[in-house]
PDB file of N, CA and C in Angstrom:
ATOM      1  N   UNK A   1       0.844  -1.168   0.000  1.00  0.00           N
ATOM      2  CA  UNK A   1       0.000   0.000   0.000  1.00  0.00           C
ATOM      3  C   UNK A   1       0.896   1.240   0.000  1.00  0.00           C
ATOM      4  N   UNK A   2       0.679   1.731  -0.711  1.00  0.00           N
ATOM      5  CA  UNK A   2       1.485   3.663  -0.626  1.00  0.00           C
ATOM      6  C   UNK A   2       0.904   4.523   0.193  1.00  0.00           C
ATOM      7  N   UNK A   3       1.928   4.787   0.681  1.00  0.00           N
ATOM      8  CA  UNK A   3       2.067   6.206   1.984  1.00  0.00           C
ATOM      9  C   UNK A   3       1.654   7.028   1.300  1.00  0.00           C
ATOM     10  N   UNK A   4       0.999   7.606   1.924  1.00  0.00           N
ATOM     11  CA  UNK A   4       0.313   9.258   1.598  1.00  0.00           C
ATOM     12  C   UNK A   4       1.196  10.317   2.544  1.00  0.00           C
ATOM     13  N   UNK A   5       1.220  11.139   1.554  1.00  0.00           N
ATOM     14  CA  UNK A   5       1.520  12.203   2.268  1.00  0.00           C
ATOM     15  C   UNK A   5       0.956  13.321   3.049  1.00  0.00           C
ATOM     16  N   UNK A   6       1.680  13.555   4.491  1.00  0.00           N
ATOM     17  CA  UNK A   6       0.732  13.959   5.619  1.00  0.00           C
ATOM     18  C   UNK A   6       0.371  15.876   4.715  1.00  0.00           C
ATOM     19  N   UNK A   7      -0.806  15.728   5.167  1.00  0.00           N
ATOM     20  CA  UNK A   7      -1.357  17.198   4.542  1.00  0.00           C
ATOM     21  C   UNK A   7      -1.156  18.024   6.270  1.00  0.00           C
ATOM     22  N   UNK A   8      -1.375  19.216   5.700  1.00  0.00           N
ATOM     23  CA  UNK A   8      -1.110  20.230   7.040  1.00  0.00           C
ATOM     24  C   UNK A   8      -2.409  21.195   6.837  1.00  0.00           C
ATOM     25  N   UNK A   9      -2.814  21.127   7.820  1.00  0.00           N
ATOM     26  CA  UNK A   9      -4.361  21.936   7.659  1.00  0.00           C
ATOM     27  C   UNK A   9      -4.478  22.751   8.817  1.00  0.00           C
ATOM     28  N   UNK A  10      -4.331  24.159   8.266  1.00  0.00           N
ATOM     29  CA  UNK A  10      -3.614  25.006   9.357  1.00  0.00           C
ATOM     30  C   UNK A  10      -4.991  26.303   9.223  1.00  0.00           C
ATOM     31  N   UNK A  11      -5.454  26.587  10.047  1.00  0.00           N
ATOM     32  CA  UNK A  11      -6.557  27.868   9.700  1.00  0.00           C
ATOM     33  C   UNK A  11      -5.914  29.165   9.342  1.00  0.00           C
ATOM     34  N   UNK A  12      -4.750  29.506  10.566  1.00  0.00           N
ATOM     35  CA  UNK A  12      -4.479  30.359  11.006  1.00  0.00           C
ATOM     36  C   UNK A  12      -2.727  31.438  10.468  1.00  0.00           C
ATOM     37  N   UNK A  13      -3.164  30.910   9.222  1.00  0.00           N
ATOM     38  CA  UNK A  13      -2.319  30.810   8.307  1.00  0.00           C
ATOM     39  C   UNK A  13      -1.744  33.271   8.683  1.00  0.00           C
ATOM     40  N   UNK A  14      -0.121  33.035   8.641  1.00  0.00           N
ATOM     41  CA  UNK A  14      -0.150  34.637   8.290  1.00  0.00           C
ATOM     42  C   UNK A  14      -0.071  35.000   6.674  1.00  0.00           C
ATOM     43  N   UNK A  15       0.075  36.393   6.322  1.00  0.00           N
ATOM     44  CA  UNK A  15      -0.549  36.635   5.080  1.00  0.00           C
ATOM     45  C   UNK A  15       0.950  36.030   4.477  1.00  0.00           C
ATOM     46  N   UNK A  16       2.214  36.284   4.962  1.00  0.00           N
ATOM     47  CA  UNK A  16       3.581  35.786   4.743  1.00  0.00           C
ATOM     48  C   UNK A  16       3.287  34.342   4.405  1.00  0.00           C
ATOM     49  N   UNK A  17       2.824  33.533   5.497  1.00  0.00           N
ATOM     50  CA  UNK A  17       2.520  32.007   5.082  1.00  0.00           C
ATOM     51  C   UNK A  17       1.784  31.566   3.393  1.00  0.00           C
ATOM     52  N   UNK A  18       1.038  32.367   3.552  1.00  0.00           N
ATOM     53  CA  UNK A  18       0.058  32.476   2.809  1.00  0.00           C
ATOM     54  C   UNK A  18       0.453  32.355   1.141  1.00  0.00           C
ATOM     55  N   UNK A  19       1.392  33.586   1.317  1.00  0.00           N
ATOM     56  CA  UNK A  19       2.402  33.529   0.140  1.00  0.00           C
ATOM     57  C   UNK A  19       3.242  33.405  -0.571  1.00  0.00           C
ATOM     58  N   UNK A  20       3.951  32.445   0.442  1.00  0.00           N
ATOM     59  CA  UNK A  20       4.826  31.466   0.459  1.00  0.00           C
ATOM     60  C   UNK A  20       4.556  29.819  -0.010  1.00  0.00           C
ATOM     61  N   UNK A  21       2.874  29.575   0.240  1.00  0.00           N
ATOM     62  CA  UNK A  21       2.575  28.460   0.113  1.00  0.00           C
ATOM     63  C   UNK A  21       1.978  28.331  -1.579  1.00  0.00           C
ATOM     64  N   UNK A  22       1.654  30.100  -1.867  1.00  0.00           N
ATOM     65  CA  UNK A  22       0.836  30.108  -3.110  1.00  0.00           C
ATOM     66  C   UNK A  22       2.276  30.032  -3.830  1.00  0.00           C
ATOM     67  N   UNK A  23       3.761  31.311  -3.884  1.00  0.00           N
ATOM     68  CA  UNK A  23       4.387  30.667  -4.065  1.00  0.00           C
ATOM     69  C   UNK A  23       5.167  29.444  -4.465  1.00  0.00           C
ATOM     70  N   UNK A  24       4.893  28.467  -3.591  1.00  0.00           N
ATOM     71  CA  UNK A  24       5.389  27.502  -4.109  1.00  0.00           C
ATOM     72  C   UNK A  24       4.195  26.316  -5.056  1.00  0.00           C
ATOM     73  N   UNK A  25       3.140  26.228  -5.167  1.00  0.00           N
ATOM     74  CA  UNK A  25       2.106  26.119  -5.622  1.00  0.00           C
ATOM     75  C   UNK A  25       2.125  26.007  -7.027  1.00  0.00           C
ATOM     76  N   UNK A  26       2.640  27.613  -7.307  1.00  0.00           N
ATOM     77  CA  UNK A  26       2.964  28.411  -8.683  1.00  0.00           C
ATOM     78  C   UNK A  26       4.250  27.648  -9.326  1.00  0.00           C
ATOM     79  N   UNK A  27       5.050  27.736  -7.982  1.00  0.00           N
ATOM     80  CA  UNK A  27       6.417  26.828  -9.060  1.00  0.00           C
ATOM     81  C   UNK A  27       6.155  25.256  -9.290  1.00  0.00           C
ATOM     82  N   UNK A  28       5.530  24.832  -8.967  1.00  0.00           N
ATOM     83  CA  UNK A  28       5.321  23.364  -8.774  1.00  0.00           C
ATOM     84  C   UNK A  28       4.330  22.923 -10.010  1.00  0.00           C
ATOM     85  N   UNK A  29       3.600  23.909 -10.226  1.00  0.00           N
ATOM     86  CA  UNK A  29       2.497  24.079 -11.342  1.00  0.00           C
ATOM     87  C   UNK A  29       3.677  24.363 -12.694  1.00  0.00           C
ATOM     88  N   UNK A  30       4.826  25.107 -12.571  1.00  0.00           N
ATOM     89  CA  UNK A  30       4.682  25.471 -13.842  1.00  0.00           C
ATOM     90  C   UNK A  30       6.490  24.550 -14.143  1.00  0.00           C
ATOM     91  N   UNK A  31       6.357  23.612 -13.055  1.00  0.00           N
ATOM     92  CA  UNK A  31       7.255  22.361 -13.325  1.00  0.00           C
ATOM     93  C   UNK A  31       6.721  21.093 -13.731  1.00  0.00           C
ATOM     94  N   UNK A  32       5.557  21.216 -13.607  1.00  0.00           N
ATOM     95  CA  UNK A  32       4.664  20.154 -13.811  1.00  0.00           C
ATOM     96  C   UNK A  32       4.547  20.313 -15.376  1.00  0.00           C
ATOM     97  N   UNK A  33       4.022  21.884 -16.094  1.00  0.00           N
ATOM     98  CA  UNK A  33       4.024  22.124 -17.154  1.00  0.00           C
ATOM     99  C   UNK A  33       4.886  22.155 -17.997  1.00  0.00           C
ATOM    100  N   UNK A  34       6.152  21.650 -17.744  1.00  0.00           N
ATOM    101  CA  UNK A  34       7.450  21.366 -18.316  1.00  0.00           C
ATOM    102  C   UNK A  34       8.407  22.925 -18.470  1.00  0.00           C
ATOM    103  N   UNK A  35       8.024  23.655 -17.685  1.00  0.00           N
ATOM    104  CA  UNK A  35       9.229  24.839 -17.535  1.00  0.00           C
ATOM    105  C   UNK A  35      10.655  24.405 -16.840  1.00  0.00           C
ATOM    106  N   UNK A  36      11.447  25.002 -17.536  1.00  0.00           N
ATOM    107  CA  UNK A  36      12.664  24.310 -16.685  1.00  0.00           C
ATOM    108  C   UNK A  36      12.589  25.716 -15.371  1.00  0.00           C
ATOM    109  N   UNK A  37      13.555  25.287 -14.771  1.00  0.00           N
ATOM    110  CA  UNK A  37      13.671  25.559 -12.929  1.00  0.00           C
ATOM    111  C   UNK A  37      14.075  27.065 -13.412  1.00  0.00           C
ATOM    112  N   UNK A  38      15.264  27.895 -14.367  1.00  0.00           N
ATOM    113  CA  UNK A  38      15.159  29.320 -14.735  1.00  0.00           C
ATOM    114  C   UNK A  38      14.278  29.649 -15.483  1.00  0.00           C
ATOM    115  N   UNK A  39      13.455  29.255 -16.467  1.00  0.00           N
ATOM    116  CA  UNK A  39      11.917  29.888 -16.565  1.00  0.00           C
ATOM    117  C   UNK A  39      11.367  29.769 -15.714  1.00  0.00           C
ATOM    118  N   UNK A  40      10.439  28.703 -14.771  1.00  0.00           N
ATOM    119  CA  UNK A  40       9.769  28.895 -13.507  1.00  0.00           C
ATOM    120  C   UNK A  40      10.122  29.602 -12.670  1.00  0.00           C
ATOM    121  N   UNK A  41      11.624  30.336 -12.225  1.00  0.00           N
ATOM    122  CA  UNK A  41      12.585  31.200 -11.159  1.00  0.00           C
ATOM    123  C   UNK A  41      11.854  32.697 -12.123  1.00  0.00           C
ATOM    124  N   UNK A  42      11.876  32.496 -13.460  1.00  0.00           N
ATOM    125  CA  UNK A  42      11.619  34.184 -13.911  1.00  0.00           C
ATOM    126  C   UNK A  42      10.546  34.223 -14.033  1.00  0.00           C
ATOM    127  N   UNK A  43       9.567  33.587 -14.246  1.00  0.00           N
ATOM    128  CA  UNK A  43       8.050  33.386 -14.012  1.00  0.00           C
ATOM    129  C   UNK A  43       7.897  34.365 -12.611  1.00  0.00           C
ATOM    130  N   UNK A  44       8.514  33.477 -11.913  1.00  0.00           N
ATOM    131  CA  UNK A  44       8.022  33.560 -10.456  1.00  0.00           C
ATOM    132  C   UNK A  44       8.510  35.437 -10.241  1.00  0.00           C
ATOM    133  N   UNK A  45       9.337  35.814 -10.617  1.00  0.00           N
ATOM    134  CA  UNK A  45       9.776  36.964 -10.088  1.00  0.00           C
ATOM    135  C   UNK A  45       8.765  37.644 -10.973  1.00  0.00           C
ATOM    136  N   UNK A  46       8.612  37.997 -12.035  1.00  0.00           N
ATOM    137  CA  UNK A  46       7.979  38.887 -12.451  1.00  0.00           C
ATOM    138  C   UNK A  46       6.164  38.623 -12.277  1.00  0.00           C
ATOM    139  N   UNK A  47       5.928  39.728 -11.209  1.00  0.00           N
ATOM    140  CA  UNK A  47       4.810  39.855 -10.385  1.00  0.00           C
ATOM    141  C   UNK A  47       3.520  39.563 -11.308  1.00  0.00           C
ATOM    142  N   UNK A  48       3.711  40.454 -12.825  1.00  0.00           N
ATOM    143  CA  UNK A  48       2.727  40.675 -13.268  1.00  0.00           C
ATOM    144  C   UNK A  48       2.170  39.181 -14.270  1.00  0.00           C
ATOM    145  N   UNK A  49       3.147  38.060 -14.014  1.00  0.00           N
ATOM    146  CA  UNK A  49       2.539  36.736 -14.501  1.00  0.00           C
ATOM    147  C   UNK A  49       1.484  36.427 -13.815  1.00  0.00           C
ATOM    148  N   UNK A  50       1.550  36.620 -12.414  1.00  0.00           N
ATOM    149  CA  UNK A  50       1.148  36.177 -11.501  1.00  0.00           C
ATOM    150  C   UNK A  50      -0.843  35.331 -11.831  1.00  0.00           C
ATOM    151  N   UNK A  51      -1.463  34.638 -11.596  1.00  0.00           N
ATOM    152  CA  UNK A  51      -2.745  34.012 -11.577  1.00  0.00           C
ATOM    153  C   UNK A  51      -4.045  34.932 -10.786  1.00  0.00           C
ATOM    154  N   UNK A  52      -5.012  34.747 -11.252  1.00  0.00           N
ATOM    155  CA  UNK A  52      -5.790  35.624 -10.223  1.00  0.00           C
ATOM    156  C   UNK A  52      -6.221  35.272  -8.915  1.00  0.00           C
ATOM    157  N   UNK A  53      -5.249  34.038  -8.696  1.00  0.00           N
ATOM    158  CA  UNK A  53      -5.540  33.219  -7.944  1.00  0.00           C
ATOM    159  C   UNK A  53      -5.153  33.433  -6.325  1.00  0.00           C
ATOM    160  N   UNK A  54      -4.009  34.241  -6.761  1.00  0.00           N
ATOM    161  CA  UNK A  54      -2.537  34.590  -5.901  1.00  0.00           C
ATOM    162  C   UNK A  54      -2.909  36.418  -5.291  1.00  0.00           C
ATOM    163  N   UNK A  55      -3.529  36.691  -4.276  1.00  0.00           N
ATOM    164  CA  UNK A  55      -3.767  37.787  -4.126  1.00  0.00           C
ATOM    165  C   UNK A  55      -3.368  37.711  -2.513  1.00  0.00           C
ATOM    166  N   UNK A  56      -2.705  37.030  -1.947  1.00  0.00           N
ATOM    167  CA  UNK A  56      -2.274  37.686  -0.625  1.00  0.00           C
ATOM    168  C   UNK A  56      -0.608  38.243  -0.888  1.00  0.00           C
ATOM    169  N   UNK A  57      -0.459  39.277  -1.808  1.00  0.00           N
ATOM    170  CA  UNK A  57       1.112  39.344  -1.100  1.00  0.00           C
ATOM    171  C   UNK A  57       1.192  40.201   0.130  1.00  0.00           C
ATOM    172  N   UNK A  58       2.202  39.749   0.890  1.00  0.00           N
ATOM    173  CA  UNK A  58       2.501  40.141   2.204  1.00  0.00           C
ATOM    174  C   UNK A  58       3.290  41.667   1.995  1.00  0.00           C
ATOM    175  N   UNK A  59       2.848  42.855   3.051  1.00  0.00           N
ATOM    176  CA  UNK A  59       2.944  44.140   2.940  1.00  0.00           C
ATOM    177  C   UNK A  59       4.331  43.887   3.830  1.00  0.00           C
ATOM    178  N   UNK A  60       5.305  44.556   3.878  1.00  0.00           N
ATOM    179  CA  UNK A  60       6.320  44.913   4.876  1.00  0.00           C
ATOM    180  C   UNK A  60       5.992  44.650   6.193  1.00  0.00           C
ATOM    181  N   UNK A  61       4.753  45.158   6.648  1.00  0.00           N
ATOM    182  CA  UNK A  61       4.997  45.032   8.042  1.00  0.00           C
ATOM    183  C   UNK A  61       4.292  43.698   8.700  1.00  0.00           C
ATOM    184  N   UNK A  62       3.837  42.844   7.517  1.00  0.00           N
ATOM    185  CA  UNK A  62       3.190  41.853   7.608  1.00  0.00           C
ATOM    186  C   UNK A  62       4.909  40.943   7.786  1.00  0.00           C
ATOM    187  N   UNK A  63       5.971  41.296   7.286  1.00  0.00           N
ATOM    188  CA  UNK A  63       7.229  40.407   7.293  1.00  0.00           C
ATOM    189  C   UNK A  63       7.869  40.466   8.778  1.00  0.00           C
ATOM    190  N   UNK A  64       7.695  42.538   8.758  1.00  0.00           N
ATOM    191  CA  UNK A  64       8.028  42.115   9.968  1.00  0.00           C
ATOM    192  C   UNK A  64       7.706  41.785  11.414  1.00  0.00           C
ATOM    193  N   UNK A  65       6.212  41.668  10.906  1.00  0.00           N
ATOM    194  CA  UNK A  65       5.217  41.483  12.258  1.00  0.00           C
ATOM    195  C   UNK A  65       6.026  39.639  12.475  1.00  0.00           C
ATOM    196  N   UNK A  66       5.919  38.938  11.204  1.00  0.00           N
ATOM    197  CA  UNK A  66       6.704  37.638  11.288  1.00  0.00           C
ATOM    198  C   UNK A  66       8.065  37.559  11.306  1.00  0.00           C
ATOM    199  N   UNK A  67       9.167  38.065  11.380  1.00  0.00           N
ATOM    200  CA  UNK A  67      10.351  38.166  11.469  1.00  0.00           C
ATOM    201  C   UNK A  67      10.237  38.426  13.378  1.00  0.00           C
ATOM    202  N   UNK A  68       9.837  39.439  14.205  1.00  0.00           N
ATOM    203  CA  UNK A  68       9.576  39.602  15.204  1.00  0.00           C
ATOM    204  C   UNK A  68       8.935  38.200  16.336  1.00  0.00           C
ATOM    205  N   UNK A  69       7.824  37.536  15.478  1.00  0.00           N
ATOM    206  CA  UNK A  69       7.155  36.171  16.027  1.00  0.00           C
ATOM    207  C   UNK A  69       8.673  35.266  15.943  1.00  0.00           C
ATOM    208  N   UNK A  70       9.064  35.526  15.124  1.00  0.00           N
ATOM    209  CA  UNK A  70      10.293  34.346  15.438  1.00  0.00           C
ATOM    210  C   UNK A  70      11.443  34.884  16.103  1.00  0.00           C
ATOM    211  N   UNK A  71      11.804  35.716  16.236  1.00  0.00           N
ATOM    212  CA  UNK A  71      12.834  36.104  17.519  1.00  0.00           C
ATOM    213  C   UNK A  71      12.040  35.735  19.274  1.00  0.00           C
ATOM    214  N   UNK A  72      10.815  35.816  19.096  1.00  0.00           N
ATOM    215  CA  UNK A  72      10.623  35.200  20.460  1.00  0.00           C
ATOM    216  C   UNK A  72      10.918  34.046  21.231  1.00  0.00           C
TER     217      UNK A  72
END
């Protein structure tokens, strides 16, 4: 029988998490679609590819409200 892989089902997601997970989502999608790893890397940087799917990016102080949670 094949192992499944454990899913993570998190509510309380920050907007950083958020867009990190869509992020990687996006690259995984457009490796699947046969982009090699520097098209999917320039995909990914240039904002305005982006899906309408992908609308949490994280504001500055949303990084460093999370940069701060982890120094505690």
């Amino acid at each position: 029988m094949a192992t499944r892989k454990k899913q993570v089902v998190e509510d309380d997601y920050s907007k950083l998490d958020q867009y990190a997970i869509e992020l990687h989502e996006f690259y995984k999608s457009l490796r699947r679609a046969g982009f090699t790893v520097d098209n999917a890397l320039y995909i990914l940087s240039a904002k305005q590819t982006y899906p309408d799917w992908m609308q949490s990016t994280p504001t500055a102080d949303d990084i460093r409200k999370h940069l701060d949670e982890d120094e505690d």
